[in-house]
Every structure is written in structure tokens, then in C-alpha cells.
N, C-alpha and C. Protein backbone atom coordinates (compact mmCIF):
# COMPACT_ATOMS: atom_id res chain seq x y z
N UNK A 1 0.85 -1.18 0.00
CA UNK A 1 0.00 0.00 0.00
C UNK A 1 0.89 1.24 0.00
N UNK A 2 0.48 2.19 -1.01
CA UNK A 2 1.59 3.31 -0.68
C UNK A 2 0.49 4.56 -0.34
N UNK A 3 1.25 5.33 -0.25
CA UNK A 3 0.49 6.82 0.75
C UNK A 3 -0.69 7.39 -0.08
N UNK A 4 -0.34 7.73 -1.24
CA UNK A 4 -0.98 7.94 -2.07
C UNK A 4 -2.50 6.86 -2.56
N UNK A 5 -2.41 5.66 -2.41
CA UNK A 5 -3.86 4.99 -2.90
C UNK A 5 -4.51 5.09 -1.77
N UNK A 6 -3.72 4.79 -0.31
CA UNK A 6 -4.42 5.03 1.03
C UNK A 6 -5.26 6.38 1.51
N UNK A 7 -4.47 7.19 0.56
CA UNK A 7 -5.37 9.20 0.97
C UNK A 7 -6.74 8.78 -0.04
N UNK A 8 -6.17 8.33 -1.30
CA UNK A 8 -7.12 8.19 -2.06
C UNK A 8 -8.93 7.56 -1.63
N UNK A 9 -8.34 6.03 -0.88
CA UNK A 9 -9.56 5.40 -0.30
C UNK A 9 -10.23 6.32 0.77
N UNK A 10 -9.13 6.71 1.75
CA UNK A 10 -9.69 7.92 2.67
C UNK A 10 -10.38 8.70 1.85
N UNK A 11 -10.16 9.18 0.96
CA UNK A 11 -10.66 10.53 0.49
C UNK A 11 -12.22 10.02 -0.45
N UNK A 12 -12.65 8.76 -0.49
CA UNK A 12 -13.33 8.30 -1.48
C UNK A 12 -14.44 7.44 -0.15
N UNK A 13 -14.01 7.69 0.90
CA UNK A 13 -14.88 7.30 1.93
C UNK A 13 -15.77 8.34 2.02
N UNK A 14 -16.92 8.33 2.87
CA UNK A 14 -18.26 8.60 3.72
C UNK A 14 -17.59 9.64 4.65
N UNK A 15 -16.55 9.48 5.83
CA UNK A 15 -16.38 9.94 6.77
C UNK A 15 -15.56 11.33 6.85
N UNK A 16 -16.03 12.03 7.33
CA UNK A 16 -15.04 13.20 7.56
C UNK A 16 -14.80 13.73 9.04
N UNK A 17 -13.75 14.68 9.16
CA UNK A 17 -13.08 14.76 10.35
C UNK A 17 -12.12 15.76 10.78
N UNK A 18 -12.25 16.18 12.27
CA UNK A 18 -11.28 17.16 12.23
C UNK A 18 -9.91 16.76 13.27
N UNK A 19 -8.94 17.61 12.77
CA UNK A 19 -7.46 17.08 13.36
C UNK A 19 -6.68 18.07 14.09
N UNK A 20 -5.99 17.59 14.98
CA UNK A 20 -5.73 18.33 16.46
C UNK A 20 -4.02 18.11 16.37
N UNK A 21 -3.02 19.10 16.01
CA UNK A 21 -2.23 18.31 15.88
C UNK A 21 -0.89 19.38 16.71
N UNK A 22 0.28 18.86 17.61
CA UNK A 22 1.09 19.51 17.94
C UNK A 22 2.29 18.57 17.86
N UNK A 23 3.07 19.68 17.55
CA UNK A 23 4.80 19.12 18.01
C UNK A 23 5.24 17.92 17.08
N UNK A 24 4.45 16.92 16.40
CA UNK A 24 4.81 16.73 15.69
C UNK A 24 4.09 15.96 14.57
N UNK A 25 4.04 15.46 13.24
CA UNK A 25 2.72 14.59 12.56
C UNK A 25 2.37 15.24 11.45
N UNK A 26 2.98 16.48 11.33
CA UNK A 26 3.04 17.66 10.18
C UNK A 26 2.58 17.18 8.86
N UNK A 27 3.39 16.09 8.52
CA UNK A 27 3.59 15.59 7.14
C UNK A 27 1.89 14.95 6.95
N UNK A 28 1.31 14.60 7.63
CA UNK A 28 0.00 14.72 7.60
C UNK A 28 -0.69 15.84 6.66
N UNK A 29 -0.65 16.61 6.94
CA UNK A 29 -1.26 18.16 5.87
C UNK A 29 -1.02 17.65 4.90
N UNK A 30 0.45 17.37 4.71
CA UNK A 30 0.73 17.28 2.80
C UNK A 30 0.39 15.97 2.53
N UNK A 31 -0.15 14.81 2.86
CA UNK A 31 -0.31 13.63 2.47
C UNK A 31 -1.81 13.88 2.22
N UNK A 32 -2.73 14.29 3.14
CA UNK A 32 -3.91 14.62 3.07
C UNK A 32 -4.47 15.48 1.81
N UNK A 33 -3.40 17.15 1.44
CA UNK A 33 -3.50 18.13 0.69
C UNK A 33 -3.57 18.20 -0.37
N UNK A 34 -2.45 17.11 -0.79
CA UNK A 34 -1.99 17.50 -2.02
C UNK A 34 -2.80 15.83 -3.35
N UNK A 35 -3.63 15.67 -2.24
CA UNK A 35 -4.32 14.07 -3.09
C UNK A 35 -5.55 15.14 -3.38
N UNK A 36 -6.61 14.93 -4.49
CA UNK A 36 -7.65 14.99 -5.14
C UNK A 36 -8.57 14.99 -3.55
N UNK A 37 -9.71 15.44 -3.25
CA UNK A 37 -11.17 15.10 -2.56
C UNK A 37 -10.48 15.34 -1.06
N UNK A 38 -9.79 16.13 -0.78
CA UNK A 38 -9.31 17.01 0.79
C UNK A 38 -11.04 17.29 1.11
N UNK A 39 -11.40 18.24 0.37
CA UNK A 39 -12.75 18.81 1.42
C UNK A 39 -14.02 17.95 1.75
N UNK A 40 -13.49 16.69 0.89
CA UNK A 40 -14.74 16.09 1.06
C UNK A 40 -14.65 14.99 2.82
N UNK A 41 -13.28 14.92 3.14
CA UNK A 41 -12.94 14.82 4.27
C UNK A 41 -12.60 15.58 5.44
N UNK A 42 -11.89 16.55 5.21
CA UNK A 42 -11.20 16.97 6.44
C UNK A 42 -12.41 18.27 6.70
N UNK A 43 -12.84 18.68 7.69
CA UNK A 43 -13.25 19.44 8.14
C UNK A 43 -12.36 20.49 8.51
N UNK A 44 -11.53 20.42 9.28
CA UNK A 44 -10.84 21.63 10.13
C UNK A 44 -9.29 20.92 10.65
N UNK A 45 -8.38 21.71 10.29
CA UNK A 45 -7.12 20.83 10.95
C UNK A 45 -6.73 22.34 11.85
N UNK A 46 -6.37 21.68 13.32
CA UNK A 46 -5.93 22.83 14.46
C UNK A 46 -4.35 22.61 14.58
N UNK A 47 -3.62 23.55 14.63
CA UNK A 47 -2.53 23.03 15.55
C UNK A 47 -2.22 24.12 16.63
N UNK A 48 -1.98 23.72 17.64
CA UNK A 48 -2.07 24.55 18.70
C UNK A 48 -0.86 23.92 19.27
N UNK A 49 0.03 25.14 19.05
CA UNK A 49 1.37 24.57 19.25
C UNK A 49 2.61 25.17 20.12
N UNK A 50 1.80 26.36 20.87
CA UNK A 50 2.86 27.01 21.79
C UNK A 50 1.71 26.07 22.95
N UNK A 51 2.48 25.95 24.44
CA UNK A 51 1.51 25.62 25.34
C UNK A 51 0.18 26.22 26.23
N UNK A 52 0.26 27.50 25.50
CA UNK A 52 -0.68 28.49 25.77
C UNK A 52 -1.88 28.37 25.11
N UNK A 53 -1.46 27.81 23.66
CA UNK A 53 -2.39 27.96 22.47
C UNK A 53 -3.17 26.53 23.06
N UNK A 54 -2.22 25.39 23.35
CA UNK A 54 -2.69 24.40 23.75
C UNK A 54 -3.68 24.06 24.75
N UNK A 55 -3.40 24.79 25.87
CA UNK A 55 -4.36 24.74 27.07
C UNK A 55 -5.58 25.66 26.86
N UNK A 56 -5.36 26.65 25.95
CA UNK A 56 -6.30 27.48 25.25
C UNK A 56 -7.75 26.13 24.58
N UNK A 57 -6.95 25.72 23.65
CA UNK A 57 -7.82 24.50 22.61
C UNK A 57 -8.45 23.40 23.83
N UNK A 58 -7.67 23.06 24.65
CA UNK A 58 -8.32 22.30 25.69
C UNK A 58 -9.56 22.68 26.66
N UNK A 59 -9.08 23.84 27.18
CA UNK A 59 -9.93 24.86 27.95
C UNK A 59 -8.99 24.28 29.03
N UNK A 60 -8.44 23.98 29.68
CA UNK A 60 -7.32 23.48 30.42
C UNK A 60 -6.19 23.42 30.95
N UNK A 61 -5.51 23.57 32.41
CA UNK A 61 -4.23 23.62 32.38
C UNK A 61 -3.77 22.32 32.26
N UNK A 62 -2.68 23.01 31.30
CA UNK A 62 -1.75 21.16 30.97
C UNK A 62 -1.00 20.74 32.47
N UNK A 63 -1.36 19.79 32.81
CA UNK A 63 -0.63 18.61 33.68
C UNK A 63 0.60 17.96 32.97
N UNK A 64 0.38 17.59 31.91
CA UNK A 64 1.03 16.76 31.38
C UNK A 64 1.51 16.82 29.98
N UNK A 65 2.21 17.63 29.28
CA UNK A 65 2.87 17.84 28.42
C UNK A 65 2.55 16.53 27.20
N UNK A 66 2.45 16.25 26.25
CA UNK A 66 2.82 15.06 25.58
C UNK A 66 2.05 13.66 25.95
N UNK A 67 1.62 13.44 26.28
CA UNK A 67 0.89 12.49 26.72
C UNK A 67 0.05 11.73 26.44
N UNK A 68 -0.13 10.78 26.63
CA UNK A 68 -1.75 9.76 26.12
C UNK A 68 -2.73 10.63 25.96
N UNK A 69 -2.87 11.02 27.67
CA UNK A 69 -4.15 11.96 28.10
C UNK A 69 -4.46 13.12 27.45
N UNK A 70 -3.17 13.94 27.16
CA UNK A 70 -3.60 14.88 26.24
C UNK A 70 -3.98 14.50 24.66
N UNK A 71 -3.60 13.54 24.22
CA UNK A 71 -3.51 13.02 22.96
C UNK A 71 -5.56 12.66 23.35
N UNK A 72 -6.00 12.02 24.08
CA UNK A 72 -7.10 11.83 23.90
C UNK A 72 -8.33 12.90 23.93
N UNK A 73 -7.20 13.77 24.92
CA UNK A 73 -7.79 15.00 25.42
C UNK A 73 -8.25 15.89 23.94
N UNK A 74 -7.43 15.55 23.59
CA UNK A 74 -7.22 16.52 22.32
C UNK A 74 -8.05 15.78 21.04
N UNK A 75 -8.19 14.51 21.02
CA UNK A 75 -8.77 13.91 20.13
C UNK A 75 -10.60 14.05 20.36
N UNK A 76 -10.78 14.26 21.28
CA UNK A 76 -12.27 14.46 22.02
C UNK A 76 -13.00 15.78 21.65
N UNK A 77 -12.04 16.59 21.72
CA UNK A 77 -12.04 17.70 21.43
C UNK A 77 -12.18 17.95 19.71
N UNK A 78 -11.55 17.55 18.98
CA UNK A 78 -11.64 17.10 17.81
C UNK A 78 -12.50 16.40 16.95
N UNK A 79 -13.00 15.66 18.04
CA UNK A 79 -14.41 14.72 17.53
C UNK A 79 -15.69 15.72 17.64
N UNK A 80 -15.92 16.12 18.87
CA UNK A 80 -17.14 16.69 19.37
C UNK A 80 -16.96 18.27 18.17
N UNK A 81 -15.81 19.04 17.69
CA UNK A 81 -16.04 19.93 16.62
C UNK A 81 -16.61 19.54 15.03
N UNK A 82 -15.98 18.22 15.13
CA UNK A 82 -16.70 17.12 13.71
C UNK A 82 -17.88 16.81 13.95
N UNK A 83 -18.39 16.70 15.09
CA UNK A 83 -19.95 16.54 15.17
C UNK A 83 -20.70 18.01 14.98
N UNK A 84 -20.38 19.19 15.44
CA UNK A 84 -20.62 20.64 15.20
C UNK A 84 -20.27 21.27 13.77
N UNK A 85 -19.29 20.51 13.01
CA UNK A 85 -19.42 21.21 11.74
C UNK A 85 -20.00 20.38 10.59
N UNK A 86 -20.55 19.11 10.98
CA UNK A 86 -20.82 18.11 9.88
C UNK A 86 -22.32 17.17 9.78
N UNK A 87 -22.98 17.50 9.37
CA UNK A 87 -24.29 16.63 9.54
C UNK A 87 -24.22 15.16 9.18
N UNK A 88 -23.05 15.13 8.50
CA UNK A 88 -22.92 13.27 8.44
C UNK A 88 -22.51 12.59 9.90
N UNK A 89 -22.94 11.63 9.99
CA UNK A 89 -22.92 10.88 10.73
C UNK A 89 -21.75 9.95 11.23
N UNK A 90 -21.28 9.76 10.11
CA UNK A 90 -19.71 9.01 10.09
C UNK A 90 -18.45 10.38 10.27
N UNK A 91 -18.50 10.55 11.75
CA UNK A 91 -17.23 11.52 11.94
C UNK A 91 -16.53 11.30 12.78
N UNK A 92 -15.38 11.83 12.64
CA UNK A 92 -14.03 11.56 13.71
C UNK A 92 -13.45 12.74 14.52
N UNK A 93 -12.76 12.44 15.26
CA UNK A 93 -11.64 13.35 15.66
C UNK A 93 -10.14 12.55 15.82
N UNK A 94 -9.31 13.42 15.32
CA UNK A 94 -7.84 12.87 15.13
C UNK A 94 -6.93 13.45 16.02
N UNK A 95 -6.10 13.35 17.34
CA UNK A 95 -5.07 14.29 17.13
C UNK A 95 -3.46 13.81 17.61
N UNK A 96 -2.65 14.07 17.84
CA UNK A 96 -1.24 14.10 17.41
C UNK A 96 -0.77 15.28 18.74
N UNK A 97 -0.01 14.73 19.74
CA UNK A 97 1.14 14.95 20.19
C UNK A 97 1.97 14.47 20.46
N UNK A 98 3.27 15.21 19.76
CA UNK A 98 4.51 15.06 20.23
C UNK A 98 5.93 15.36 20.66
N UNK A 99 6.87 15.01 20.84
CA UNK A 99 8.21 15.43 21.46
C UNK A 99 8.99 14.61 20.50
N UNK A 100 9.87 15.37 19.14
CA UNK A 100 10.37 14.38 18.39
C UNK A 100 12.09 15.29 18.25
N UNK A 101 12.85 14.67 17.28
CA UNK A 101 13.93 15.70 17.34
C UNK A 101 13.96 16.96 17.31
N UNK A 102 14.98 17.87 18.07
CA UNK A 102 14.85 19.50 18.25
C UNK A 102 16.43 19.82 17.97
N UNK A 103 17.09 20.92 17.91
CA UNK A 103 17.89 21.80 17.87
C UNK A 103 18.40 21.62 19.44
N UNK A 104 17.65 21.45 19.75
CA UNK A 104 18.04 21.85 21.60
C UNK A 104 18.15 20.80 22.32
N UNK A 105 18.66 20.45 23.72
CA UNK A 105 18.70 19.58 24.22
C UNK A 105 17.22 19.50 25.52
N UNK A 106 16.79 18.34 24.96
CA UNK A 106 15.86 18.31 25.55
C UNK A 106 15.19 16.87 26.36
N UNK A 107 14.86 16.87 27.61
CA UNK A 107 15.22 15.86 28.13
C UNK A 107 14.19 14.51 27.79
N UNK A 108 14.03 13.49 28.01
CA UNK A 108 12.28 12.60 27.87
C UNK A 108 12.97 12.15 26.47
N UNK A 109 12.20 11.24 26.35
CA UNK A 109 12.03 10.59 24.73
C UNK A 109 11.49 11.22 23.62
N UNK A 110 11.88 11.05 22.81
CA UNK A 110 11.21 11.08 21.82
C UNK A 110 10.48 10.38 21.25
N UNK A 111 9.21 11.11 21.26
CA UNK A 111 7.69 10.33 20.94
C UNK A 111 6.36 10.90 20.63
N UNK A 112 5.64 9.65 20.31
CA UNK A 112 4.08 10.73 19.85
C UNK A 112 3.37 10.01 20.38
N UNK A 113 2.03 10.65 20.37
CA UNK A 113 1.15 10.28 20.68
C UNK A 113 -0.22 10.45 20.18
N UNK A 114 -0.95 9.44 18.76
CA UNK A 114 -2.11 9.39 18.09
C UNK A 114 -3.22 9.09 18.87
N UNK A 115 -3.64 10.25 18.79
CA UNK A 115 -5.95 9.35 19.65
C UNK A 115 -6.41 9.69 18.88
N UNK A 116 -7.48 9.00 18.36
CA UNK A 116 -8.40 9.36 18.40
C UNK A 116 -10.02 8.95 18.95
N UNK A 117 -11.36 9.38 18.10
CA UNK A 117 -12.60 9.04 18.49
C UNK A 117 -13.51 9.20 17.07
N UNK A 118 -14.34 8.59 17.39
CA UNK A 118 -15.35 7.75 16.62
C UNK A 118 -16.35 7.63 17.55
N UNK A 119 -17.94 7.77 16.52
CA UNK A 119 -18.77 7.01 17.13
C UNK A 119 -18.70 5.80 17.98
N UNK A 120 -17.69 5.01 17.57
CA UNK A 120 -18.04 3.62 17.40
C UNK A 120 -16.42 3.10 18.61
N UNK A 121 -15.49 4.10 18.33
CA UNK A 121 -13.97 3.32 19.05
C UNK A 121 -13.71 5.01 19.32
N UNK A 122 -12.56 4.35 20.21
CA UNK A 122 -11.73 5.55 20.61
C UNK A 122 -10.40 4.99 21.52
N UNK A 123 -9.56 5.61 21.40
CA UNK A 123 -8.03 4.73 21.86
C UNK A 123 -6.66 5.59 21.41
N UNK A 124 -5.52 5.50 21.57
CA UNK A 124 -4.10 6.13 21.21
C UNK A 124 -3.57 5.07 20.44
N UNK A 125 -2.45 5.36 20.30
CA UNK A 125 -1.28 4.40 19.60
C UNK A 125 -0.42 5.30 20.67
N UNK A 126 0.95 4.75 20.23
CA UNK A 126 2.29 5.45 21.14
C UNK A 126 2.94 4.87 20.17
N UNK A 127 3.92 5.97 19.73
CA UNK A 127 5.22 5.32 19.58
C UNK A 127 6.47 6.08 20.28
N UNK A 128 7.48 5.47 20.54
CA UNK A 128 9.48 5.88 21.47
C UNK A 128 9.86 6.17 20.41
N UNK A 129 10.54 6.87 20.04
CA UNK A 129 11.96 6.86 19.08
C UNK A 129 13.49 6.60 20.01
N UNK A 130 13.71 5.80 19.35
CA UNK A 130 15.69 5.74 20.02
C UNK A 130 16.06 7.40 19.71
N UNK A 131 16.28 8.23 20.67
CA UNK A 131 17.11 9.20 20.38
C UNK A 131 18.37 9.45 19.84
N UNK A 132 18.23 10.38 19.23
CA UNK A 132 19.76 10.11 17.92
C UNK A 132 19.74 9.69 16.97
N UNK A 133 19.11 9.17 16.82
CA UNK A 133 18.86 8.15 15.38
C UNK A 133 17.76 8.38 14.41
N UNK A 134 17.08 9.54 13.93
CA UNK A 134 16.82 9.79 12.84
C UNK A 134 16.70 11.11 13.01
N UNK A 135 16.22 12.18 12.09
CA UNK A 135 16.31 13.32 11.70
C UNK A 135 14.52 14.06 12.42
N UNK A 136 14.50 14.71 12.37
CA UNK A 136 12.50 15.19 12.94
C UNK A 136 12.25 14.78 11.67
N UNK A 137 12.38 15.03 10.24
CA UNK A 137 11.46 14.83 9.36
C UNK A 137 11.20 13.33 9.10
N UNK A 138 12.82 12.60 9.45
CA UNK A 138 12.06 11.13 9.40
C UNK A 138 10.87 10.53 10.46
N UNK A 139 11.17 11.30 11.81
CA UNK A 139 10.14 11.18 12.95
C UNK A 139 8.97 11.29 12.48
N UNK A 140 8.87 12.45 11.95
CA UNK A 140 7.66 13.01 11.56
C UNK A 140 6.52 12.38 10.44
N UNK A 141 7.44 11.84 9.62
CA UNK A 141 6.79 10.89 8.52
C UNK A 141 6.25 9.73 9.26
N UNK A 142 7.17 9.44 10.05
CA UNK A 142 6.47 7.91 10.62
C UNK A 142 5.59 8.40 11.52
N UNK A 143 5.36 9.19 12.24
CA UNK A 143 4.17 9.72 12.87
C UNK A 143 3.16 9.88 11.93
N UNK A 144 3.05 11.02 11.15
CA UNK A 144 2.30 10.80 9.90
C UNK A 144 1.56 9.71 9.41
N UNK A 145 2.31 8.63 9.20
CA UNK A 145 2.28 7.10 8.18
C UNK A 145 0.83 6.83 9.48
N UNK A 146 1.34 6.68 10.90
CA UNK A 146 0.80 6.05 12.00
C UNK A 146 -0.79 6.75 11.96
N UNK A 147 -0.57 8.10 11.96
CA UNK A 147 -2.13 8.79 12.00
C UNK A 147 -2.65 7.95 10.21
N UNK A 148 -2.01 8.51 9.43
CA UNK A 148 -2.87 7.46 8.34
C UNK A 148 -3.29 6.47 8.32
N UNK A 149 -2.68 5.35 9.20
CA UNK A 149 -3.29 4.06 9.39
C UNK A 149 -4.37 3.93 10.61
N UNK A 150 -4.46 5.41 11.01
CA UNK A 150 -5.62 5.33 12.35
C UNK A 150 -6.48 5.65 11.67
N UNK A 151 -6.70 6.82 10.78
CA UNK A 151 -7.85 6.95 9.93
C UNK A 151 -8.53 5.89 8.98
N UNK A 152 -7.47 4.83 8.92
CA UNK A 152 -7.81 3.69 7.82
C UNK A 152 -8.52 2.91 8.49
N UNK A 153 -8.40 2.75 10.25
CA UNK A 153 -9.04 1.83 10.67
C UNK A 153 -10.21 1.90 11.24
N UNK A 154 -10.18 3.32 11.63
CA UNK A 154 -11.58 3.91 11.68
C UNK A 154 -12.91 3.95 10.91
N UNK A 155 -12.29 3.98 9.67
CA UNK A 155 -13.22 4.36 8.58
C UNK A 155 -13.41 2.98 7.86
N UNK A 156 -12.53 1.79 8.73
CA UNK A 156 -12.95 0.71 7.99
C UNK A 156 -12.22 0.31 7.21
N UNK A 157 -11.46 0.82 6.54
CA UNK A 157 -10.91 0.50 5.00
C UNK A 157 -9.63 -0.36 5.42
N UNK A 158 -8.95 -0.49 6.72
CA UNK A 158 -8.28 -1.64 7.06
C UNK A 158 -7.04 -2.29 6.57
N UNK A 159 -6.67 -1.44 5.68
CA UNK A 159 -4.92 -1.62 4.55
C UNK A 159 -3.97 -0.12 5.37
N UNK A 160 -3.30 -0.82 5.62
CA UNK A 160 -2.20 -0.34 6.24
C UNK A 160 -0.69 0.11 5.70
N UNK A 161 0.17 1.19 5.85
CA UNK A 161 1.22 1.53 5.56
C UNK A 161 2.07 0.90 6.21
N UNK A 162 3.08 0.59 6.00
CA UNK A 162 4.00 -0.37 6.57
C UNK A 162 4.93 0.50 7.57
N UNK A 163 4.75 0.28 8.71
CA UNK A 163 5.66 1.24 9.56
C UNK A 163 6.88 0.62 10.14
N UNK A 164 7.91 1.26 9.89
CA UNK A 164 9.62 0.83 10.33
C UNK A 164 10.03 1.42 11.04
N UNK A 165 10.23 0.28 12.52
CA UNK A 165 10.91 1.41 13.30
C UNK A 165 11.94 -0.26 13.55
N UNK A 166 12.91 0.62 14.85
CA UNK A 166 14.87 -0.14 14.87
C UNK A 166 13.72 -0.92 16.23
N UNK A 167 14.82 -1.98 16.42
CA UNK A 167 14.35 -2.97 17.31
C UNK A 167 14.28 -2.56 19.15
N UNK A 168 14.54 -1.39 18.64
CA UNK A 168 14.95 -0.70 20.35
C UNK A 168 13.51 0.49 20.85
N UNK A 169 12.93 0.60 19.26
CA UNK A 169 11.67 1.36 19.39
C UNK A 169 10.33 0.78 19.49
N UNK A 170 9.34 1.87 20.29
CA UNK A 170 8.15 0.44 20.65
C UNK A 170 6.91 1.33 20.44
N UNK A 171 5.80 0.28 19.26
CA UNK A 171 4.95 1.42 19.28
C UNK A 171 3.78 0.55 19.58
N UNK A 172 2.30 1.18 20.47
CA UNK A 172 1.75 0.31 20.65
C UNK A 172 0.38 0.93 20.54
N UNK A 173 -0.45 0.08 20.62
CA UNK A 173 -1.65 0.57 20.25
C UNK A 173 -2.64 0.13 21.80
N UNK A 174 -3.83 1.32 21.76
CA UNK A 174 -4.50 0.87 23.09
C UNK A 174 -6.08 1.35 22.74
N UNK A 175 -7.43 0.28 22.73
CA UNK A 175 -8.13 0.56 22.35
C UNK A 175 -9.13 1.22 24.12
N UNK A 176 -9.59 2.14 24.05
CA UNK A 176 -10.18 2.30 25.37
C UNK A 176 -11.92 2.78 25.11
């Protein structure tokens, strides 16, 4: 499956949705953007990306930086605006935080964190990165790849991008 037939089926689905995204998962926009039938899916993409803007989008003070909780926090939030801007029935919320390579030294892992919600499911993924060992944009793609295959499974369509990570990295999925 490559990126491109996968936006395609997304984009040729029923469901639409809005996306919550910080710190890292970027490459998302352009995988989504630059395929044919964007509006017939995406509703609204946020990124709220200083921690002000963030606790702003939440209504919330952050506890917890990066996190599951915010990742769901944020995906909830995301869902319940897809139910306010969309009279279809089949809608989502997506969102994306993370802590991936920086310029700076910065302490914690490097990692993300995908939730989302659905009528029907709602849950994260996680993935670690080994620090040092790839670039943010490679981070970022594989974050990316990961939210694409959450939308795939949501919506049903169930073909997956093949995700590569080193034997020292761990990504996991949690349905709640």
C-alpha cells in the first residue's frame, strides 16, 4: 500500500473529520493536501502549538505535556467539533502529540502520541523513538504514516502503511 492509494480510499470514503495536531505529525497536511477530494474529508485541521495555544484549545491547564491523556484529550475535542461542523454521521476526531527531534537539548524521549474518536472506538497508539537516530522529518513521517493508518481503521478501509521502526523502538496501540 503506498500513501498515495491510502489518501485516495480515505478521500473516497463517507467519513469526515477534524485534526488536532502539535509538536509533531506535520507531514499529515501534505499527504492529506496535495491528493484529489481534501474537502470532502477533512473538516478543520488545528494546531495549537505554543503551550498556551494548547491549554487554550483544551480549555485546560496542561498537567502533562505530551501524553496519552492529552492526545485523547485533544482527540475528544476534535471529535465533538466534527460533530458541530458536519451533519454526516460518520465523523471523527484525530489528534497528534509530540516530542520528536529538536535543535536543543531536551530531556524525555522522543515520541508521539495518536488518539483518536469515533462514534463507534476511541483509543491512542504510542510510539518511542531511540534518540539520535533519525532526523525530525524522518520522525515526523512515521508519525504521519501512523495517523494514516488510524484513519484507515476507523473508517474501515483496514490496509495499512507499513511502519519501520529499529528494534529498540516500541509502538503500541491501546483501544479504550
Amino acid at each position: 500500500m503506498t500513501i498515495k492509494k491510502l489518501v485516495n480510499k480515505i478521500h473516497s470514503s463517507n467519513f469526515q473529520g477534524c485534526f488536532s495536531i502539535t509538536g509533531g505529525g506535520m507531514k499529515i497536511i501534505e499527504y492529506l493536501f496535495t491528493t484529489p477530494g481534501t474537502s470532502k474529508t477533512i473538516l478543520e485541521i488545528l494546531i495549537p502549538y505554543s503551550k498556551n495555544s494548547l491549554s487554550d484549545f483544551l480549555s485546560d491547564a496542561l498537567d502533562s505535556h505530551v501524553s496519552h491523556v492529552e492526545a485523547i484529550n485533544m482527540a475528544e475535542k476534535s471529535y465533538l467539533r466534527s460533530k458541530t461542523l458536519s451533519r454526516n454521521s460518520n465523523t471523527f476526531g484525530i489528534s497528534c502529540t509530540a516530542a520528536i527531534s529538536t535543535n536543543r537539548l531536551r530531556r524525555g524521549d522522543n515520541r508521539a502520541y495518536i488518539a483518536w474518536r469515533s462514534e463507534f472506538s476511541k483509543g491512542y497508539t504510542s510510539v518511542i523513538f531511540q534518540k539520535n537516530r533519525r532526523t525530525r522529518q524522518e520522525e515526523d513521517i512515521i508519525i504521519s504514516k501512523i495517523i494514516l493508518n488510524t484513519i484507515s481503521k476507523i473508517i474501515g478501509i483496514n490496509e495499512y502503511l507499513k511502519i519501520k521502526l529499529y528494534e529498540s523502538e516500541k509502538l503500541e496501540e491501546h483501544n479504550i
